[in-house]
PDB file of N, CA and C in Angstrom:
ATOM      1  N   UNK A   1     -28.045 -37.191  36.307  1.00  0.00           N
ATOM      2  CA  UNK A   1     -26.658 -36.732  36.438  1.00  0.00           C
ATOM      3  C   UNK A   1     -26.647 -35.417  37.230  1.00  0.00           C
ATOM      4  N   UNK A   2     -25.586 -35.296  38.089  1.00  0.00           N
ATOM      5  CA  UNK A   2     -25.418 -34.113  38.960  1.00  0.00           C
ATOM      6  C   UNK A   2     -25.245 -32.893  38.095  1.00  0.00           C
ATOM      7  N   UNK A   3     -25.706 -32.207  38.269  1.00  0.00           N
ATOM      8  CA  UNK A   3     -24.387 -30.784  37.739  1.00  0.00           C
ATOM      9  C   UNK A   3     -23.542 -30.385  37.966  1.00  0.00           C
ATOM     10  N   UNK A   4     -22.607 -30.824  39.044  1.00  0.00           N
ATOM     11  CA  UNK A   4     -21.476 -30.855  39.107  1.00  0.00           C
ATOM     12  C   UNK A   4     -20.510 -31.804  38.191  1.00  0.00           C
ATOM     13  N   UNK A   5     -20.875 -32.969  37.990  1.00  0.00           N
ATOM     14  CA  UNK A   5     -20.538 -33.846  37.460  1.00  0.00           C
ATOM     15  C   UNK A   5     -21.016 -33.309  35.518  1.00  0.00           C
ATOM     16  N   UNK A   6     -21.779 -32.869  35.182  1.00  0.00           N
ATOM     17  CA  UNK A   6     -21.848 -32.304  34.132  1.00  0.00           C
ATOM     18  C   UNK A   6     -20.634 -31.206  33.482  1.00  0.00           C
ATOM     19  N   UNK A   7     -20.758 -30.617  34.459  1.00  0.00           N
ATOM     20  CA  UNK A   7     -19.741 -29.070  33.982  1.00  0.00           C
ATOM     21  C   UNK A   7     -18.483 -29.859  34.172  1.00  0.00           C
ATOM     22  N   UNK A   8     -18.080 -31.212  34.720  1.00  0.00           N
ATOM     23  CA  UNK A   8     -16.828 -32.016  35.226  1.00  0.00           C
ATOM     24  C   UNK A   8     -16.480 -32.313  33.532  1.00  0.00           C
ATOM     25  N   UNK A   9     -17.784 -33.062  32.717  1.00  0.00           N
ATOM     26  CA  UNK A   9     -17.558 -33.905  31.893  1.00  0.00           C
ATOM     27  C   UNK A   9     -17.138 -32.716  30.446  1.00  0.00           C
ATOM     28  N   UNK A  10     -18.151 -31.212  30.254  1.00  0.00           N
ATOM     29  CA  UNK A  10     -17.565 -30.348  29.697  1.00  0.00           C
ATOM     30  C   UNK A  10     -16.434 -29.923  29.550  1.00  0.00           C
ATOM     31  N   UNK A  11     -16.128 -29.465  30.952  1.00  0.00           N
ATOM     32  CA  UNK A  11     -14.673 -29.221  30.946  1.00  0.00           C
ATOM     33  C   UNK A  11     -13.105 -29.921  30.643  1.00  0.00           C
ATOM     34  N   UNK A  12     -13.712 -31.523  31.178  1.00  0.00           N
ATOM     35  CA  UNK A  12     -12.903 -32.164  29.825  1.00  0.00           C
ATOM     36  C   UNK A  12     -12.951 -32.368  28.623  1.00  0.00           C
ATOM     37  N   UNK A  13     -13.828 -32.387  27.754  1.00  0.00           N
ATOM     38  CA  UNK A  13     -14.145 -32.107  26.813  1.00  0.00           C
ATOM     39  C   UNK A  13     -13.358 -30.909  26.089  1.00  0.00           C
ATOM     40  N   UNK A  14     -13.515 -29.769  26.671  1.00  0.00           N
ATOM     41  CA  UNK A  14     -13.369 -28.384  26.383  1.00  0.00           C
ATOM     42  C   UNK A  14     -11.717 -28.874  26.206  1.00  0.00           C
ATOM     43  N   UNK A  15     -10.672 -29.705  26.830  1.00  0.00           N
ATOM     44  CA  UNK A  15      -9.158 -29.723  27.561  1.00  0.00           C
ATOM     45  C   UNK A  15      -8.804 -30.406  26.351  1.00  0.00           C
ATOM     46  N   UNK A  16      -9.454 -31.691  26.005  1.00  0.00           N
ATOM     47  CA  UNK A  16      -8.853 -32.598  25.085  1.00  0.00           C
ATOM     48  C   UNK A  16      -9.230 -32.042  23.451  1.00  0.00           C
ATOM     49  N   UNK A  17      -9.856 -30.826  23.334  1.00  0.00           N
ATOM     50  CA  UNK A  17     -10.555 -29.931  21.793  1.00  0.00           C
ATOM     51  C   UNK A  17      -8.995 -29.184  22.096  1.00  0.00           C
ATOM     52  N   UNK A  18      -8.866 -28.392  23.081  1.00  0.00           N
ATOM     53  CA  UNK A  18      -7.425 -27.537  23.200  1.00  0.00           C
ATOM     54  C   UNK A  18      -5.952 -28.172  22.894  1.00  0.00           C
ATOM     55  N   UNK A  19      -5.743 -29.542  23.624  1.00  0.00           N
ATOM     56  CA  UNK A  19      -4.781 -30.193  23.441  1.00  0.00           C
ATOM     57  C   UNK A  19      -4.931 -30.609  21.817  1.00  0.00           C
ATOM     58  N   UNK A  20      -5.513 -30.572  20.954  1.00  0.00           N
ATOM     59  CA  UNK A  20      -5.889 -31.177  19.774  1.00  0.00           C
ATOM     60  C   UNK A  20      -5.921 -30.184  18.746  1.00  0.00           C
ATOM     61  N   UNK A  21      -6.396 -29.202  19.523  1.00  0.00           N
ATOM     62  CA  UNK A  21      -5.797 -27.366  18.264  1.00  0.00           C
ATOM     63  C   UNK A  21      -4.424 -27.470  18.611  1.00  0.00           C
ATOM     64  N   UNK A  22      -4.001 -27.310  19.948  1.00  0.00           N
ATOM     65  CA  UNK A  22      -2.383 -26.982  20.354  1.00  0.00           C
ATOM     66  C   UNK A  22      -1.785 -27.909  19.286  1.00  0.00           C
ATOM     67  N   UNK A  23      -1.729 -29.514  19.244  1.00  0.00           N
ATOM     68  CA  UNK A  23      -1.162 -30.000  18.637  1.00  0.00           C
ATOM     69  C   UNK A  23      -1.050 -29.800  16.815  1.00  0.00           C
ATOM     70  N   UNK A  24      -2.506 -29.072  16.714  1.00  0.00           N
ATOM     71  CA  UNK A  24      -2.160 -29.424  15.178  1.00  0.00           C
ATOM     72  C   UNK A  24      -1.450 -27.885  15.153  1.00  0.00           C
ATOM     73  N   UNK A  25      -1.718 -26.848  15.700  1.00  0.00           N
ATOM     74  CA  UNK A  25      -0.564 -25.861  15.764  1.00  0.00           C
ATOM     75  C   UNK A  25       0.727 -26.342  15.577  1.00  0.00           C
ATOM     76  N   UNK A  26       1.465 -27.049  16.310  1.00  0.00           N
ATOM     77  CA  UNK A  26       2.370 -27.251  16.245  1.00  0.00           C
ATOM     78  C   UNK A  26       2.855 -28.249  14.896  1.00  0.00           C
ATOM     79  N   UNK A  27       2.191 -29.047  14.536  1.00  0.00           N
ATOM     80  CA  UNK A  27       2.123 -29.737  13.513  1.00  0.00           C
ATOM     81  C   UNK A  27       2.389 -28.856  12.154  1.00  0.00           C
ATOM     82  N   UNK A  28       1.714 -27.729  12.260  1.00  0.00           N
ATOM     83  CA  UNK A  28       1.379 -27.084  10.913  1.00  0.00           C
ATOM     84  C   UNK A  28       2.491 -26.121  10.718  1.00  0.00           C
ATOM     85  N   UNK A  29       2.913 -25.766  12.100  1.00  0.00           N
ATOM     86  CA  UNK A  29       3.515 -24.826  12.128  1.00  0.00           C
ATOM     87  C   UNK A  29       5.201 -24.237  10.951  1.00  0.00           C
ATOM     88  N   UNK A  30       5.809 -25.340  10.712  1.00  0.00           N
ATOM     89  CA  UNK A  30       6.739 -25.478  10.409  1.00  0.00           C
ATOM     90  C   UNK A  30       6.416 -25.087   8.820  1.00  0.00           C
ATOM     91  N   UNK A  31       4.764 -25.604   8.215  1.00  0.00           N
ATOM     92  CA  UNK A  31       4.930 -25.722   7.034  1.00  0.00           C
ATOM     93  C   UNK A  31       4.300 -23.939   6.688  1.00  0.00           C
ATOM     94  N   UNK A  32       3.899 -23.410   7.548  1.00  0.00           N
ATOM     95  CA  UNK A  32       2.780 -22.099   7.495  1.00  0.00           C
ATOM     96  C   UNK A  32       3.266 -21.297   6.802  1.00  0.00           C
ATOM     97  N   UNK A  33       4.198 -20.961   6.885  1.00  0.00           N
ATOM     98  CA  UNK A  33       5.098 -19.957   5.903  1.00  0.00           C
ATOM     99  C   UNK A  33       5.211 -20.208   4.277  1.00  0.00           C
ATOM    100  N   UNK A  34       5.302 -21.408   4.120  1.00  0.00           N
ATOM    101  CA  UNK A  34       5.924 -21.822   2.880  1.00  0.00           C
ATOM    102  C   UNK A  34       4.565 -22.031   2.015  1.00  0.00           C
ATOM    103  N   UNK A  35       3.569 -23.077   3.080  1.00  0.00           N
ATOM    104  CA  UNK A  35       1.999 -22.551   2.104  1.00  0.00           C
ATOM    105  C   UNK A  35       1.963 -21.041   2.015  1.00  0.00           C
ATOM    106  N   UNK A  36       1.793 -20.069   2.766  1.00  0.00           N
ATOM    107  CA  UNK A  36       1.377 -19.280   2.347  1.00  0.00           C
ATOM    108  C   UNK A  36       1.959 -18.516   1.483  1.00  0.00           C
ATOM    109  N   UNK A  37       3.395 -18.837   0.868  1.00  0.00           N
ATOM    110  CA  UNK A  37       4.273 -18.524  -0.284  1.00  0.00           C
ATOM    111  C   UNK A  37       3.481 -19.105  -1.583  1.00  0.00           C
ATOM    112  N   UNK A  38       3.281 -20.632  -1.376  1.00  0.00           N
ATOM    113  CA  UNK A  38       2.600 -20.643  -2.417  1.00  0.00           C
ATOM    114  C   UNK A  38       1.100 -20.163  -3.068  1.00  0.00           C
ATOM    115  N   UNK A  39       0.837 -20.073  -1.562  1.00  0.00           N
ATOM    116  CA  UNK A  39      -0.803 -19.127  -1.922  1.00  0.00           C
ATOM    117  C   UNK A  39      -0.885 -17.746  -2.745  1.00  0.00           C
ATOM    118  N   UNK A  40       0.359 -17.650  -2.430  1.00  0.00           N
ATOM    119  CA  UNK A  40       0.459 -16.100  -2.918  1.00  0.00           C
ATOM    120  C   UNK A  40       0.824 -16.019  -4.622  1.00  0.00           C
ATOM    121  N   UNK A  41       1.715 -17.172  -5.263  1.00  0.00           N
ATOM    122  CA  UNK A  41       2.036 -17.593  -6.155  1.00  0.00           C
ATOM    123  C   UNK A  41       0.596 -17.667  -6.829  1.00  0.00           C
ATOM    124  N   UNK A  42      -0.098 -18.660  -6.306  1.00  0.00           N
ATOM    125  CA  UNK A  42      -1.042 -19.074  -7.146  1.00  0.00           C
ATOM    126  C   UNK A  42      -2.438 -17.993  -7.372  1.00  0.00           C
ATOM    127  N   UNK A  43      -2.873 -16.981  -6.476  1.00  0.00           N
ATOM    128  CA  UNK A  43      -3.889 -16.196  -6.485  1.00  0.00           C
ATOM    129  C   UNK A  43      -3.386 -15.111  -7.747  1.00  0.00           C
ATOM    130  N   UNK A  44      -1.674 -15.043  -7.815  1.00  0.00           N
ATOM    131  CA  UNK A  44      -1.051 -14.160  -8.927  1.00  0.00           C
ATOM    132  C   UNK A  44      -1.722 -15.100 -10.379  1.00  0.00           C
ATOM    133  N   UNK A  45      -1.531 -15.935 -10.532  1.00  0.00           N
ATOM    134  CA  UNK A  45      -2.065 -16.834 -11.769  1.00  0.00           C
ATOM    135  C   UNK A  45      -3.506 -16.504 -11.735  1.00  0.00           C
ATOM    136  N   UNK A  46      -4.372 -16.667 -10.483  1.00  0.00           N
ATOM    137  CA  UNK A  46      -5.800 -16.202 -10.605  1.00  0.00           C
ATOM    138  C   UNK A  46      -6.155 -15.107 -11.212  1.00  0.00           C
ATOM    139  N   UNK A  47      -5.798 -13.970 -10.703  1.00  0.00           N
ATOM    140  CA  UNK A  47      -6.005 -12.866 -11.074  1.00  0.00           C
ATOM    141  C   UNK A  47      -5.317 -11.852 -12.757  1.00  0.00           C
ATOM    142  N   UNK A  48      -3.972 -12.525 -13.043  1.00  0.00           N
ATOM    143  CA  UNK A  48      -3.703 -12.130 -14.212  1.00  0.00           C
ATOM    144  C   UNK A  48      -3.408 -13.006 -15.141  1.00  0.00           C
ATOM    145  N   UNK A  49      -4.247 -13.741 -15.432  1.00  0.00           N
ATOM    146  CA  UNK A  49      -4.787 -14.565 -16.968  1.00  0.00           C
ATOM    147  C   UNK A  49      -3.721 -14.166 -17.798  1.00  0.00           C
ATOM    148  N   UNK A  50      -3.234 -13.132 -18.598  1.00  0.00           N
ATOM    149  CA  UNK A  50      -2.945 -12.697 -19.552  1.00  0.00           C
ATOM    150  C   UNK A  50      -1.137 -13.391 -19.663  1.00  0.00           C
ATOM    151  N   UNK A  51      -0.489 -12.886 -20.516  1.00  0.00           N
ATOM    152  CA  UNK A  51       0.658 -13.361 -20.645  1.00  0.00           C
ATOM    153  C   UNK A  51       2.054 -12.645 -19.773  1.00  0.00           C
ATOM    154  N   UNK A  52       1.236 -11.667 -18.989  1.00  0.00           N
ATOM    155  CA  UNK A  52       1.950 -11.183 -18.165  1.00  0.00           C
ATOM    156  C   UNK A  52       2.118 -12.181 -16.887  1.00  0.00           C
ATOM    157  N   UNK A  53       1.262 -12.777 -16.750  1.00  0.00           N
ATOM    158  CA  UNK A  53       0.734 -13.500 -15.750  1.00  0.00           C
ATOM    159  C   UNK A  53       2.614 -13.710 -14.884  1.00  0.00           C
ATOM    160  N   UNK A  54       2.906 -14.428 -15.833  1.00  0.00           N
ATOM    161  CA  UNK A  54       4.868 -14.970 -15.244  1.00  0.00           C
ATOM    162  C   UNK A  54       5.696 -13.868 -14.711  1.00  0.00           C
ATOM    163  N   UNK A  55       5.139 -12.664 -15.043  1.00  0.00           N
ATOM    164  CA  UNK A  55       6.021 -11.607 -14.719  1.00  0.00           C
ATOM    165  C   UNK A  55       5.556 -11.392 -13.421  1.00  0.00           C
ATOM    166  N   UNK A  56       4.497 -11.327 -13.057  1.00  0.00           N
ATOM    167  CA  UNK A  56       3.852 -10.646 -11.951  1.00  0.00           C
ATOM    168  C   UNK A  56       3.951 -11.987 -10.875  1.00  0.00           C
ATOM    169  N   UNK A  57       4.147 -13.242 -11.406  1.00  0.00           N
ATOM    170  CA  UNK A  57       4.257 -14.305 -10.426  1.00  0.00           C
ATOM    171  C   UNK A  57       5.891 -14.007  -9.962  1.00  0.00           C
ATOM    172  N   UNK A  58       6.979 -13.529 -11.005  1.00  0.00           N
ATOM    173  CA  UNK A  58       8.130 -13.643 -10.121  1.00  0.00           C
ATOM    174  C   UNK A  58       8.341 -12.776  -9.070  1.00  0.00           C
ATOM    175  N   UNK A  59       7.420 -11.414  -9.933  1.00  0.00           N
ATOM    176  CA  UNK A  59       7.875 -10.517  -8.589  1.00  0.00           C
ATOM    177  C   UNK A  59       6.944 -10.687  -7.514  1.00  0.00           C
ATOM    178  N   UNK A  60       6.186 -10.960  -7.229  1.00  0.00           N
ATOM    179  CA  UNK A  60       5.729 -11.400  -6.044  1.00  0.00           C
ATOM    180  C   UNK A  60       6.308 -12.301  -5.344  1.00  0.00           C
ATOM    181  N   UNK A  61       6.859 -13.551  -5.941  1.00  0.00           N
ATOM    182  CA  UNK A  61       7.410 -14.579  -4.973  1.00  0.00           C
ATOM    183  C   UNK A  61       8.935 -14.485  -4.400  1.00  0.00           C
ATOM    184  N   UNK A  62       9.767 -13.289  -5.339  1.00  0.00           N
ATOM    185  CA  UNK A  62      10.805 -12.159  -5.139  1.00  0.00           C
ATOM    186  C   UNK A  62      10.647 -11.348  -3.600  1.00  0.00           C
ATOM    187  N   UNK A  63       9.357 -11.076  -3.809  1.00  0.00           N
ATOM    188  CA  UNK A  63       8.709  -9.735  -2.623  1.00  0.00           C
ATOM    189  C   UNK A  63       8.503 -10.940  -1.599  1.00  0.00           C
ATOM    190  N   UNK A  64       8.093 -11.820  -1.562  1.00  0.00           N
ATOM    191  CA  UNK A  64       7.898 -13.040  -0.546  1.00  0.00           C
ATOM    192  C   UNK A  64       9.052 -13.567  -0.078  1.00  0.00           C
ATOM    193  N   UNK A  65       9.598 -13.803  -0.857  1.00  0.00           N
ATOM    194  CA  UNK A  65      11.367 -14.565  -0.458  1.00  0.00           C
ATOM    195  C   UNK A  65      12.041 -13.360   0.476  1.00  0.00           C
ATOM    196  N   UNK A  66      12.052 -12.224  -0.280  1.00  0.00           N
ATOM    197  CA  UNK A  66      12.627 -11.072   0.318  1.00  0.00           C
ATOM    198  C   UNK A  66      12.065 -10.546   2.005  1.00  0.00           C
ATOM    199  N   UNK A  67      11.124 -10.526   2.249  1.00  0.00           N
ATOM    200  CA  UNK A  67      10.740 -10.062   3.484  1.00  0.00           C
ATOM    201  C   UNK A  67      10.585 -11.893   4.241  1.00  0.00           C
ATOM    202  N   UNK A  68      10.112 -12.635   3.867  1.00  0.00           N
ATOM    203  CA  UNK A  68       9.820 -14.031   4.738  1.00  0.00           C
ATOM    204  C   UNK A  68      10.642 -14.668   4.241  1.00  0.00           C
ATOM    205  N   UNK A  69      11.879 -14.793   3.979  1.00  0.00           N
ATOM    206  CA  UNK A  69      12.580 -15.600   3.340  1.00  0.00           C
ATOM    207  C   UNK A  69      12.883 -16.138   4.289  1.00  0.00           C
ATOM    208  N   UNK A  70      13.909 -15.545   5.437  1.00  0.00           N
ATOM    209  CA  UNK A  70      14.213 -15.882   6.050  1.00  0.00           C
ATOM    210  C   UNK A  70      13.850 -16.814   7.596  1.00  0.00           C
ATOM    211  N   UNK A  71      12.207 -16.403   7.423  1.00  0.00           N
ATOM    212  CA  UNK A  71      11.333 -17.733   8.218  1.00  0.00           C
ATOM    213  C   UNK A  71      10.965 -18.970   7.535  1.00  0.00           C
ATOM    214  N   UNK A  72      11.023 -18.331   6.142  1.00  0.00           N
ATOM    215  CA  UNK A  72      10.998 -19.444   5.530  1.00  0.00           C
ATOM    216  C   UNK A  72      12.502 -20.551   5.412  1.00  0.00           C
ATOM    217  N   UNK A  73      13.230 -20.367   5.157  1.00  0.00           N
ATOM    218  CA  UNK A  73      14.360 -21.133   5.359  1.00  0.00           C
ATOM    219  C   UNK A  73      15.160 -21.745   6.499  1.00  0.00           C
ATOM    220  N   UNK A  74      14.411 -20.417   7.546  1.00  0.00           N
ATOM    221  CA  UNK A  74      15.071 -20.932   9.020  1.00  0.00           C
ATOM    222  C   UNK A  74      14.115 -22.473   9.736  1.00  0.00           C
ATOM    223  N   UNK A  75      12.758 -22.051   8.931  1.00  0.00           N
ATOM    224  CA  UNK A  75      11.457 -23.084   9.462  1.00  0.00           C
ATOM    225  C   UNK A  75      12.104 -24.624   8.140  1.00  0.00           C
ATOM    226  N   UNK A  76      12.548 -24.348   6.989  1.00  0.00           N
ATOM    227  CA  UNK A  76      13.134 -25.680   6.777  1.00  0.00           C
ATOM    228  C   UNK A  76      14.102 -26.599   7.332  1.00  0.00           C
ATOM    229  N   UNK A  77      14.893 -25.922   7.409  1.00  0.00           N
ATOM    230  CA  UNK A  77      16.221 -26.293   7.976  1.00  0.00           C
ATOM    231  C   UNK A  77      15.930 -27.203   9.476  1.00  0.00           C
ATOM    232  N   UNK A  78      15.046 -27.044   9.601  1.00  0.00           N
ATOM    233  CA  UNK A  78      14.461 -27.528  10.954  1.00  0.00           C
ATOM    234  C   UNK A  78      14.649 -28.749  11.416  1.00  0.00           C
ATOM    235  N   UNK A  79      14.160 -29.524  12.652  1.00  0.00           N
ATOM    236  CA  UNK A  79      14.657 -30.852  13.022  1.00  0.00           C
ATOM    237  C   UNK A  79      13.758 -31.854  11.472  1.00  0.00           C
ATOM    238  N   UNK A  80      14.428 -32.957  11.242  1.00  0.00           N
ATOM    239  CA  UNK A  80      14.000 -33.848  10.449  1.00  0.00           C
ATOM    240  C   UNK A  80      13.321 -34.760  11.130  1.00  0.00           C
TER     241      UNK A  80
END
């Protein structure tokens, strides 16, 4: 095989890995916000065991709604 024809077959390679991140970007995109609402929910349960645990889950997901709320709701509302 040439080496021209090598670095030919890489470089597509390299195009159709990009088109395939791009897409799942876009794929994911809509939901990114809202996992990471619940991530945040659930690491609060990790970390405080105790019976406080519910208190410290609302205000966090309070503090989440409050600053990302609004990507969050604008990213639902989205095309169906």
């Amino acid at each position: 095989m040439r080496r021209g024809q090598r670095n030919n077959n890489r470089r597509a390679e390299e195009m159709t890995f990009e088109k395939k991140r791009s897409a799942n970007k876009r794929s994911y995109s809509r939901e990114s916000v809202h996992s990471e609402f619940v991530i945040v929910r659930f690491q609060v349960r990790l970390f405080f065991p105790e019976k406080r645990s519910i208190i410290e889950l609302d205000v966090i997901s309070l503090w989440v709604i409050k600053h990302y709320g609004h990507k969050l709701f604008s990213n639902l509302k989205g095309d169906k």
